[in-house]
C-alpha atoms as a PDB file:
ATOM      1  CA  UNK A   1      -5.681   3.712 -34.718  1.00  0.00           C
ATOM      2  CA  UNK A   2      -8.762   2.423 -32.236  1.00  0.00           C
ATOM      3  CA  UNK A   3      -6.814  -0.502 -31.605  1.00  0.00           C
ATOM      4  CA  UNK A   4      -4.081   1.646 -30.607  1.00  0.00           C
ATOM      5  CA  UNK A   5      -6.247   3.847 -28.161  1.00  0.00           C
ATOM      6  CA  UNK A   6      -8.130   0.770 -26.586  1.00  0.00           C
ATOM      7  CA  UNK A   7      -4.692  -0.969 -25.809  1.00  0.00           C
ATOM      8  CA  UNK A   8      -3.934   2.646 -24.341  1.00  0.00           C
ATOM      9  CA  UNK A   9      -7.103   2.948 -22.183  1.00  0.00           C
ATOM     10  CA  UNK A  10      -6.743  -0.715 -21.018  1.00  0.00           C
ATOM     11  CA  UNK A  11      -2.802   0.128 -20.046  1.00  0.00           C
ATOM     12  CA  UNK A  12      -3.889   3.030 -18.269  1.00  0.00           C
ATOM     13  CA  UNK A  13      -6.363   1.550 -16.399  1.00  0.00           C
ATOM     14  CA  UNK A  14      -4.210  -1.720 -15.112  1.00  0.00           C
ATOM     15  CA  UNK A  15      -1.231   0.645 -13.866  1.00  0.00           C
ATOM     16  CA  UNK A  16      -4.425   2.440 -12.083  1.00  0.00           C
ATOM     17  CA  UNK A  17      -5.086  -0.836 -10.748  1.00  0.00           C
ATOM     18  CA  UNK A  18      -1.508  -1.702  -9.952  1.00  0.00           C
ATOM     19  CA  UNK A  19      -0.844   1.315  -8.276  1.00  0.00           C
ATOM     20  CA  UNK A  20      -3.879   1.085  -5.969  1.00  0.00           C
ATOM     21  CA  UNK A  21      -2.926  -2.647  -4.898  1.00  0.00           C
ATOM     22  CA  UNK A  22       0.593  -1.418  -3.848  1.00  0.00           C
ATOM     23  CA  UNK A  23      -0.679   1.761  -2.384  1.00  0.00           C
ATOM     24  CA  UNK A  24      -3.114  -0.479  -0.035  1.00  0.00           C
ATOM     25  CA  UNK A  25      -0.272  -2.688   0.819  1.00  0.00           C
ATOM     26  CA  UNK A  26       1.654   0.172   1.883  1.00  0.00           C
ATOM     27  CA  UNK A  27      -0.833   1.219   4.238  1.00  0.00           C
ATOM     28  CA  UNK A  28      -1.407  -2.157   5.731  1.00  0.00           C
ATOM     29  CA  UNK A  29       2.525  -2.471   6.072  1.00  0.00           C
ATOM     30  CA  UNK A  30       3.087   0.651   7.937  1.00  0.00           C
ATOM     31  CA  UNK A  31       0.053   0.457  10.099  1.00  0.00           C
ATOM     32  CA  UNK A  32       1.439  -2.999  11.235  1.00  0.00           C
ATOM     33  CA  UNK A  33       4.500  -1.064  11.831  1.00  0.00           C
ATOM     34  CA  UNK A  34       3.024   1.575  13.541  1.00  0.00           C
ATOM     35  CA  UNK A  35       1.280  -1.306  15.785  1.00  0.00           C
ATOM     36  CA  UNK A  36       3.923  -2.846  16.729  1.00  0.00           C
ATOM     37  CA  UNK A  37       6.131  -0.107  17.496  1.00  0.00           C
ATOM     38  CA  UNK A  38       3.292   1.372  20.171  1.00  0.00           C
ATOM     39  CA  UNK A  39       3.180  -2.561  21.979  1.00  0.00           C
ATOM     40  CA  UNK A  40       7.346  -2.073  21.503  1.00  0.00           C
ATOM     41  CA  UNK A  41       7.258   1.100  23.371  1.00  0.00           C
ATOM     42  CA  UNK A  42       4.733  -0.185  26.110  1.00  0.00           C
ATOM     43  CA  UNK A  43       6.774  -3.220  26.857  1.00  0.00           C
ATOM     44  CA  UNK A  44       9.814  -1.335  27.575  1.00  0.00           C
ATOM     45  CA  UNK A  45       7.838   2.290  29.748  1.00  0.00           C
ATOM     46  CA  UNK A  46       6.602  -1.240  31.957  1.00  0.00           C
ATOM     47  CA  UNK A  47       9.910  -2.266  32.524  1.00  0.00           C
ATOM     48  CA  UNK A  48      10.697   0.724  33.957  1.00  0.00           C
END
């Protein structure tokens, strides 16, 4: 039964893990996005 628990508690803490890698990716995706849609929308109010 400890076995059992320990593989549980070492599960739960790589999805932890997991989940905060992707969730840090996802904010350094959309601020890129973010970026370059504010240089996107300078470019084209200097055009005009």
């Amino acid at each position: 039964m400890a076995l059992r628990q320990r593989r549980t508690d070492a599960a739960v803490a790589a999805n932890a893990a997991d989940t905060a890698r992707i969730d840090a990716s996802a904010y350094w995706v959309c601020l890129a996005l973010l970026l370059a849609m504010g240089t996107l929308a300078m470019r084209i109010a200097s055009m005009w």
